[in-house]
Protein backbone atom coordinates (compact mmCIF):
# COMPACT_ATOMS: atom_id res chain seq x y z
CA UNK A 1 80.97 -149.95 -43.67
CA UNK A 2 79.87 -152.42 -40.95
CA UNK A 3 81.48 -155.63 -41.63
CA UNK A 4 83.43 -155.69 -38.97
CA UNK A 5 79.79 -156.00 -36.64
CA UNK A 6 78.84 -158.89 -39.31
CA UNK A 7 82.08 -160.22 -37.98
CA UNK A 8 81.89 -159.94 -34.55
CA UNK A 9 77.96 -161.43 -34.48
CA UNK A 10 79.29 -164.31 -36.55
CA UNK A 11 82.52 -164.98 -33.85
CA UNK A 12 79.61 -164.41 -31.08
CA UNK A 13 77.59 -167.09 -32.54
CA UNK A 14 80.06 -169.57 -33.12
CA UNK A 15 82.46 -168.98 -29.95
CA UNK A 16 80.34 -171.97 -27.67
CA UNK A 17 79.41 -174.57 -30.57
CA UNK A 18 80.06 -177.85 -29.61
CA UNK A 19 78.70 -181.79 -29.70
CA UNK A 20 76.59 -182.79 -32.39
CA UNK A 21 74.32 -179.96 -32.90
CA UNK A 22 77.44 -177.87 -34.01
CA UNK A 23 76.97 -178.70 -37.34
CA UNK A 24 73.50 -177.67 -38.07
CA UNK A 25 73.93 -174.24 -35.29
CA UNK A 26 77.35 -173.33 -37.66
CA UNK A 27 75.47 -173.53 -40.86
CA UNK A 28 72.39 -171.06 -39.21
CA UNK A 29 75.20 -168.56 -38.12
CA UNK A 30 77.02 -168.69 -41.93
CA UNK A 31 73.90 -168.00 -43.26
CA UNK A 32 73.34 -165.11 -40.85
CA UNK A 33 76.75 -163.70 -41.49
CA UNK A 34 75.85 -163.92 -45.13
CA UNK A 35 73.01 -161.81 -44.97
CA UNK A 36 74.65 -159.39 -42.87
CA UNK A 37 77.69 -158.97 -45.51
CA UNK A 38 75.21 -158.59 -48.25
CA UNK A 39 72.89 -155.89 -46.63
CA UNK A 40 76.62 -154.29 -46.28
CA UNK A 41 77.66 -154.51 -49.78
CA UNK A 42 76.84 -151.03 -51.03
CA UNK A 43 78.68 -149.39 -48.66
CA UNK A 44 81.61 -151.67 -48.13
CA UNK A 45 82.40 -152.01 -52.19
CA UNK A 46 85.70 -150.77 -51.81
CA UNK A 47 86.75 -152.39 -48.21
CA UNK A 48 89.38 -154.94 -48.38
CA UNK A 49 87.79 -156.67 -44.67
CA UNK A 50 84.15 -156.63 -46.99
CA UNK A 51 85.60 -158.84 -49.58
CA UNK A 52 87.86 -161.08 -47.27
CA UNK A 53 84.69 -161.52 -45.78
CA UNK A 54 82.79 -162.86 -48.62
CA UNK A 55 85.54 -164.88 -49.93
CA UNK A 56 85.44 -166.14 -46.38
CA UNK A 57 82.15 -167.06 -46.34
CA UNK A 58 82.35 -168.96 -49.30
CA UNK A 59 84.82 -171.17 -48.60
CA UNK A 60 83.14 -172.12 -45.18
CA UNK A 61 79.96 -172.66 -46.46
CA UNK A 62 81.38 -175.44 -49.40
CA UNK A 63 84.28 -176.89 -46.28
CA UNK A 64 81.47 -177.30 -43.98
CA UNK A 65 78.56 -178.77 -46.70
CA UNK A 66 76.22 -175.75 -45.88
CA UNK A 67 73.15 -174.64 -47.85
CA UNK A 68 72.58 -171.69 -49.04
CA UNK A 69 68.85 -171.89 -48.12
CA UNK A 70 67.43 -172.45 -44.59
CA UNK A 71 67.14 -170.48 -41.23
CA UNK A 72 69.40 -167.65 -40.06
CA UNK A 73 69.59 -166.64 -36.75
CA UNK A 74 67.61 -163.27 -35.32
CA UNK A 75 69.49 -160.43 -34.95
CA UNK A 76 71.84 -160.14 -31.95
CA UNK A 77 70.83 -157.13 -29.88
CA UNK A 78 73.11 -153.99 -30.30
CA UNK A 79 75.59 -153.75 -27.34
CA UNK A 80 75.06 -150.75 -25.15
CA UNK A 81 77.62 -147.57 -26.39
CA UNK A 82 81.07 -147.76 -25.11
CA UNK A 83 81.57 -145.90 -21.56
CA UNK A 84 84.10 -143.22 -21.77
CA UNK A 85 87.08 -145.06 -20.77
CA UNK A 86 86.67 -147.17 -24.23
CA UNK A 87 85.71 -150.56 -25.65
CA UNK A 88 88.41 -152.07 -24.17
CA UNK A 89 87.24 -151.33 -20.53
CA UNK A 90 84.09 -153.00 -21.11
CA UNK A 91 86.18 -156.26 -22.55
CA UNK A 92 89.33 -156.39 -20.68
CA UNK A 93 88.34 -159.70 -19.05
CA UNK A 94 86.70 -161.59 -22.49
CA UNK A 95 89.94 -162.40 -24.34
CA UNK A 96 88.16 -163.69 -27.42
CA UNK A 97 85.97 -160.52 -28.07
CA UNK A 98 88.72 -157.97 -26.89
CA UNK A 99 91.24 -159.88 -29.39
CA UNK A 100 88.92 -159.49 -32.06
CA UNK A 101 87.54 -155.54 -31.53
CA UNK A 102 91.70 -154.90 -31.37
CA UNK A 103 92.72 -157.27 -34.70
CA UNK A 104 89.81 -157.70 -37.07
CA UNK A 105 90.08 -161.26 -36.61
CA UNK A 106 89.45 -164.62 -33.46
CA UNK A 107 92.65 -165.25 -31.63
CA UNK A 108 94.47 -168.62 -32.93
CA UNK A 109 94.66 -170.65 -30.12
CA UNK A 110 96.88 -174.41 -28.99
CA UNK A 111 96.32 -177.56 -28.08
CA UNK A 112 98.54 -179.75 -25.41
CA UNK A 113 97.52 -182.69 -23.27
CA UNK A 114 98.83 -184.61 -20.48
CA UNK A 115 97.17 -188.32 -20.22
CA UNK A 116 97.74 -192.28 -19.56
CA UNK A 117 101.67 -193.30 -18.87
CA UNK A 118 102.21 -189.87 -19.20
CA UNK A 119 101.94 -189.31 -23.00
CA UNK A 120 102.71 -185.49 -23.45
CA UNK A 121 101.27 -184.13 -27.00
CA UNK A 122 102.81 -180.33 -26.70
CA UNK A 123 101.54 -177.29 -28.69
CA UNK A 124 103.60 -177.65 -31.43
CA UNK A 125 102.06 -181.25 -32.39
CA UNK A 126 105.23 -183.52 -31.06
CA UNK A 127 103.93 -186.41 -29.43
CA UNK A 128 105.94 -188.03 -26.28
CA UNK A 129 105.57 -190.60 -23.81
CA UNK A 130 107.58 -190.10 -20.23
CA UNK A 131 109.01 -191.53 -17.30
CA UNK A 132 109.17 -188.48 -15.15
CA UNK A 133 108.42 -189.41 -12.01
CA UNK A 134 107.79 -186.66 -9.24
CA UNK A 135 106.57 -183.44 -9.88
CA UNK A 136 107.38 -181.72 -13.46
CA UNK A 137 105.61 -178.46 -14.79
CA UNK A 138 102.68 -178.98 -17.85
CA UNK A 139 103.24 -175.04 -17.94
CA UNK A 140 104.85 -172.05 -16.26
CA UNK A 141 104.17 -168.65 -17.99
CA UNK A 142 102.63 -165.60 -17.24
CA UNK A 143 99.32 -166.32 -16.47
CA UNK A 144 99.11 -169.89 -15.44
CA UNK A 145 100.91 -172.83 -13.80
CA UNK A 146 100.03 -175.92 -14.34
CA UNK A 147 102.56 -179.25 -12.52
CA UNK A 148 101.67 -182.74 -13.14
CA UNK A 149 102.69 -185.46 -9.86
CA UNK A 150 103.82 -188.70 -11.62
CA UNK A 151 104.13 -192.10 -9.90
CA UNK A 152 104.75 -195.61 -11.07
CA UNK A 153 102.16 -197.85 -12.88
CA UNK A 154 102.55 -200.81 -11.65
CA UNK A 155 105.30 -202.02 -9.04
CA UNK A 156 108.98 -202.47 -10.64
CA UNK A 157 107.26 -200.41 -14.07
CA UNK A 158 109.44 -197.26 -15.87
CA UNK A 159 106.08 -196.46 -16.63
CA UNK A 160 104.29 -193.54 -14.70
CA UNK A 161 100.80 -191.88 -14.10
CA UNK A 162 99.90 -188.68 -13.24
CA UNK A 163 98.30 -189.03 -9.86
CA UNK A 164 98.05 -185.22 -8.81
CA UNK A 165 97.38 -182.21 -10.96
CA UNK A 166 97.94 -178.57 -9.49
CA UNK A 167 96.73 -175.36 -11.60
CA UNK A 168 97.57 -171.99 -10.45
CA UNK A 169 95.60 -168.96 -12.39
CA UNK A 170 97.95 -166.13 -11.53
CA UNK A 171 96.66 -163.03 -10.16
CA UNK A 172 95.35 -160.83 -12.79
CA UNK A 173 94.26 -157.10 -11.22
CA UNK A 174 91.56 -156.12 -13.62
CA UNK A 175 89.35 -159.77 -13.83
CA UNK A 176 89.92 -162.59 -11.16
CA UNK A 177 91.95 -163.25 -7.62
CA UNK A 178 94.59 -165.90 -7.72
CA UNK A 179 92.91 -168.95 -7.46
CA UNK A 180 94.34 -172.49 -7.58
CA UNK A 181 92.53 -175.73 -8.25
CA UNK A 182 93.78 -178.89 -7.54
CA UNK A 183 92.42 -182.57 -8.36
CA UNK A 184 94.02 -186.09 -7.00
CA UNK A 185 92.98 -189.96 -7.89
CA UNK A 186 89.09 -189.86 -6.31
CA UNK A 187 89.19 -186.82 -6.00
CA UNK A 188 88.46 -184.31 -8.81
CA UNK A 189 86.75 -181.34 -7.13
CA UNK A 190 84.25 -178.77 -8.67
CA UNK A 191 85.57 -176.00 -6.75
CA UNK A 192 88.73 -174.11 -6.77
CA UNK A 193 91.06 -175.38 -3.28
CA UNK A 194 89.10 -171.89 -1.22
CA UNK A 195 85.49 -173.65 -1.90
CA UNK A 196 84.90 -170.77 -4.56
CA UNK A 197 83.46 -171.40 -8.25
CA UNK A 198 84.53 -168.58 -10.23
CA UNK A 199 87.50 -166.03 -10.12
CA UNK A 200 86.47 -164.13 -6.92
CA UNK A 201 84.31 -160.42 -6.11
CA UNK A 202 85.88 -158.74 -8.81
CA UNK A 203 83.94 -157.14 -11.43
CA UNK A 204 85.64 -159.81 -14.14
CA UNK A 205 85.16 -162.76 -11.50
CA UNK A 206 82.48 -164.48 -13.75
CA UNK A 207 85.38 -165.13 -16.35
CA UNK A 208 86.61 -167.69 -14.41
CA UNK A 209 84.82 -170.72 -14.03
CA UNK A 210 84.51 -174.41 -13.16
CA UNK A 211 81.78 -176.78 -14.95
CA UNK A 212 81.48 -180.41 -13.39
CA UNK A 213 80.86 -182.36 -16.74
CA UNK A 214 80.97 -185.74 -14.77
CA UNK A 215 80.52 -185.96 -10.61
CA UNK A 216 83.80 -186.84 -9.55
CA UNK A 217 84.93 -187.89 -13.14
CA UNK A 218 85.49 -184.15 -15.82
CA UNK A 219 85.64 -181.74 -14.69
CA UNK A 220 86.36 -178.06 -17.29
CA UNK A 221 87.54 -175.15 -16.18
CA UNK A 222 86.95 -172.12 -18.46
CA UNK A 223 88.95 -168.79 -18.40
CA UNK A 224 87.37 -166.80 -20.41
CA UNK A 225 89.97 -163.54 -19.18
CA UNK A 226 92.43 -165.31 -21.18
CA UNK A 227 90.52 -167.44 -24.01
CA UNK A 228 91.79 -170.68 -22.21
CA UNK A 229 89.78 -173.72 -21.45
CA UNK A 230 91.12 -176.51 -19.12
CA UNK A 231 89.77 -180.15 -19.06
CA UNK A 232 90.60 -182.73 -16.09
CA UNK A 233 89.99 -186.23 -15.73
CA UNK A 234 90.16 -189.22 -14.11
CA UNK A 235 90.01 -192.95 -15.86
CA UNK A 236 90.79 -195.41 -13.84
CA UNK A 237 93.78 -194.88 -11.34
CA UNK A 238 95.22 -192.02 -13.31
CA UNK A 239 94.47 -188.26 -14.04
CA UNK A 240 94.75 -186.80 -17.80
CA UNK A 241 95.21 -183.00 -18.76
CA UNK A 242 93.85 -181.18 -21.73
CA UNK A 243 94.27 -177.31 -22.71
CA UNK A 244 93.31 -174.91 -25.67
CA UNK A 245 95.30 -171.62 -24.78
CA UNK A 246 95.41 -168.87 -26.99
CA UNK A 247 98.51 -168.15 -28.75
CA UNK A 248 99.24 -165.03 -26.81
CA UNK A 249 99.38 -167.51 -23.38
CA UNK A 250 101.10 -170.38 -24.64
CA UNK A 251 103.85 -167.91 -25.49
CA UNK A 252 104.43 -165.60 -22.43
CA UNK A 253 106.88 -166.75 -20.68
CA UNK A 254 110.48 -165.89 -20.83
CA UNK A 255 113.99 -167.50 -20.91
CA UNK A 256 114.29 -168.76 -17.46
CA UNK A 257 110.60 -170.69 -17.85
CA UNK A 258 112.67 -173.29 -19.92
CA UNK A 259 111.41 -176.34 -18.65
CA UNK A 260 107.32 -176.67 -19.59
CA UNK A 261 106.62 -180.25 -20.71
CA UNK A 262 103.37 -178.59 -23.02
CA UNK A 263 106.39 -176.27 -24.94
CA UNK A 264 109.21 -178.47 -25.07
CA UNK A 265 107.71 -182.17 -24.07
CA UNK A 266 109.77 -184.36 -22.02
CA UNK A 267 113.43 -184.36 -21.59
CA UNK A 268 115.78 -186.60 -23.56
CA UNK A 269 116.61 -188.58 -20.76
CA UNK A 270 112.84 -189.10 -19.44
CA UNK A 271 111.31 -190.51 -23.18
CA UNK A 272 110.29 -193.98 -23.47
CA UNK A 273 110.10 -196.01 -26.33
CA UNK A 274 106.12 -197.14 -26.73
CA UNK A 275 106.74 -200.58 -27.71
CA UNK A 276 103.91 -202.51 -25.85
CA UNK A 277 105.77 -204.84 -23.35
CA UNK A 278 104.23 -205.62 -19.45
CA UNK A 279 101.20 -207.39 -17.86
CA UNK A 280 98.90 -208.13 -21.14
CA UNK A 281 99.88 -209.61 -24.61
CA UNK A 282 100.56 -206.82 -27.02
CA UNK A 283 97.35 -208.69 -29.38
CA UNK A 284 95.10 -208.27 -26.19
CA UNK A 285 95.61 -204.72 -25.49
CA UNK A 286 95.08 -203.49 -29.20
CA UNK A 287 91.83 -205.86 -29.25
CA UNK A 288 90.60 -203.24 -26.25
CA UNK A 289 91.97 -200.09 -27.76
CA UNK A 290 90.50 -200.39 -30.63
CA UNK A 291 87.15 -200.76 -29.42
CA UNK A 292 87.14 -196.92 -28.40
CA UNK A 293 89.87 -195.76 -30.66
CA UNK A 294 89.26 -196.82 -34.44
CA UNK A 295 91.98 -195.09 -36.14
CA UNK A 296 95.33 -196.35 -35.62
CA UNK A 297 96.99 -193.57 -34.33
CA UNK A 298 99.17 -192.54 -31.38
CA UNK A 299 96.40 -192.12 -28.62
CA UNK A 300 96.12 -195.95 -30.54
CA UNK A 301 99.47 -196.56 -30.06
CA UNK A 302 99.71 -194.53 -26.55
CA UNK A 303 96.53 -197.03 -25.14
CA UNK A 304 98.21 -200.02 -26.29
CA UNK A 305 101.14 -199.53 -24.44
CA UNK A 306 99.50 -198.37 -21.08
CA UNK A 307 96.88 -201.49 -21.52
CA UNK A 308 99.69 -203.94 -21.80
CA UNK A 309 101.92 -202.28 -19.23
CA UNK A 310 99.61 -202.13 -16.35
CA UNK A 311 96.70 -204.48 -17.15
CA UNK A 312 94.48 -201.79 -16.93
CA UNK A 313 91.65 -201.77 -19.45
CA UNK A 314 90.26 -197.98 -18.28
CA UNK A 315 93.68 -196.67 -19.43
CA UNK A 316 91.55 -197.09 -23.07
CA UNK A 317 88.54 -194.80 -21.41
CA UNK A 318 91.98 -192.26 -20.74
CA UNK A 319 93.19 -192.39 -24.36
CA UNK A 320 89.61 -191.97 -25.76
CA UNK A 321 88.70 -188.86 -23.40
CA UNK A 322 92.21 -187.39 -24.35
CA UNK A 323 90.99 -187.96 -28.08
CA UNK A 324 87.64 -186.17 -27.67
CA UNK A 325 89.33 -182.97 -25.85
CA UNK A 326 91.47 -182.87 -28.89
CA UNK A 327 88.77 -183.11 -31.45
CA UNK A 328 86.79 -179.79 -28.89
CA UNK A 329 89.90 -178.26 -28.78
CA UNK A 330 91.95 -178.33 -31.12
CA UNK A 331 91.71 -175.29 -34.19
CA UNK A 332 92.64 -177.06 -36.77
CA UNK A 333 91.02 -180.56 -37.12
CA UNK A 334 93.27 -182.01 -39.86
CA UNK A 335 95.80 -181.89 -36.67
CA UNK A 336 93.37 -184.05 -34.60
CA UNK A 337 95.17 -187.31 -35.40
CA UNK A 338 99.06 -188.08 -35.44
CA UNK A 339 101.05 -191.07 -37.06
CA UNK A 340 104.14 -191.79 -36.43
């Protein structure tokens, strides 16, 4: 039975779908895995993965408003036999594909962001705004470390902004060097802080990589070793964060890690209530928010309060860009939005 390759094309062919092609590209590769699973069916009748498969299918096809009829993609060249040290070997530094050879399935992955006053949404979905002025940790596990530098809005505010943003991708033997990147206000860089692009002369180097989405402006850093992608930005005088990690990275850390703002979101004493209060009437600043941000949410309620606090209309453009790394990276799109 060969499901499993039906599987692995389908992951391979859906993996870098994005903007507003993805609909049309997701249907082609459903199709695709459809035919696959059907030229299968004789001699998968009696696999369990076969029939999760089709029932899989199925359900994507009617969520997603695909037809049955229309193009399917060629067929993906076969991959060249496994050396004799394994699969693995060949894979250690693409999470995604090694993941899915290992479980039968994609890694689940998580979604936190850092952006505007700070407002902190962590992986498990809690939403905070913070004071924390200084330097605090985004995250501090096994494989990366991320600390966000904080300073005041506006002179005599509570209110802070990130101003400085410091990633660390730790050393890992097999794929990339250590490499740290490091962005400040007019000044988000397309290179790592040693001029490089990538993660170094290693064989896996290539899984590490920085893509300038806007000179000076977005920059995303993908790495790929552990199925993590990293958006920064700047919008006006502040800096904004966004991650998808897979489950496996969010998690690794131990005991003494305790204090990661993207885990555990701010501290008690640093949370601040987002009742719109500062430079610009309340009315005013949700007449400019809601020109970017329809739905009344809390990257709505989050750009309200950082318009009327500072007086700063781009804090909006931050809100809005924090919105749109959600909607790229976030698994489960019925998350995208929260209410209070």
């Amino acid at each position: 039975c060969k499901i499993l390759r039906c599987n692995s094309e389908y992951v391979a062919a859906t993996l870098q779908l994005r903007g507003p092609e993805r609909g049309r590209a997701f249907c082609t590769a459903l199709r695709s895995y459809s035919l696959c699973a059907r030229r299968t069916a004789r001699t998968c009748r009696g696999d369990l993965a076969f029939h999760s498969a089709v029932h899989g299918i199925e359900d994507l096809m009617i969520q997603n408003n695909c037809s049955r009829e229309g193009p399917t993609a060629p067929p993906r060249p076969r991959p060249p036999a496994p050396n004799p040290r394994g699969f693995e070997s060949l894979d250690i530094c693409d999470y995604e594909r090694s993941f899915f050879y290992k479980h039968g399935r994609p890694p689940g992955f998580q979604h936190c962001a850092a952006f505007g006053d700070p407002h902190i949404r962590t992986f498990h979905h809690d939403f905070h705004t913070c004071r924390v002025e200084g330097s605090w940790p985004l995250l501090d596990n096994d494989y990366l470390f991320v600390q966000a530098t904080s300073s005041p809005v506006a002179e005599g505010s509570n209110a802070t902004v990130t101003s400085k943003l410091t990633i660390i991708f730790k050393n890992m033997k097999e794929c990339i060097d250590q490499k740290v990147y490091q962005a400040e206000l007019d000044n988000v860089p397309a290179a790592f802080q040693d001029g490089s692009v990538n993660g170094g002369a290693r064989p896996g180097g290539s899984s590490l990589a920085i893509r300038e989405r806007s000179p000076g402006r977005h920059v995303e850093i993908r790495a790929g070793y552990i199925g993590t992608t990293i958006a920064v930005r700047q919008a006006g005088r502040q800096l904004s964060f966004s991650i998808r990690a897979a489950d496996e990275v969010a998690r690794a850390f131990g005991a003494e890690q305790d204090l990661q703002l993207c885990v555990g979101g701010c501290p008690r004493s640093q949370r601040l209530s987002r009742s719109p209060r500062g430079r610009l009437p309340a009315d005013t600043a949700r007449a400019l928010c809601r020109e970017v941000l329809p739905v009344e949410d809390l990257y709505f309620q989050s750009c309200v309060f950082d318009v009327a606090t500072s007086g700063d209309a781009d804090f909006a453009k931050a809100a809005h860009g924090a919105l749109e790394d959600a909607r790229l990276f976030l698994p489960d799109a019925e998350k995208l939005h929260i209410f209070q």
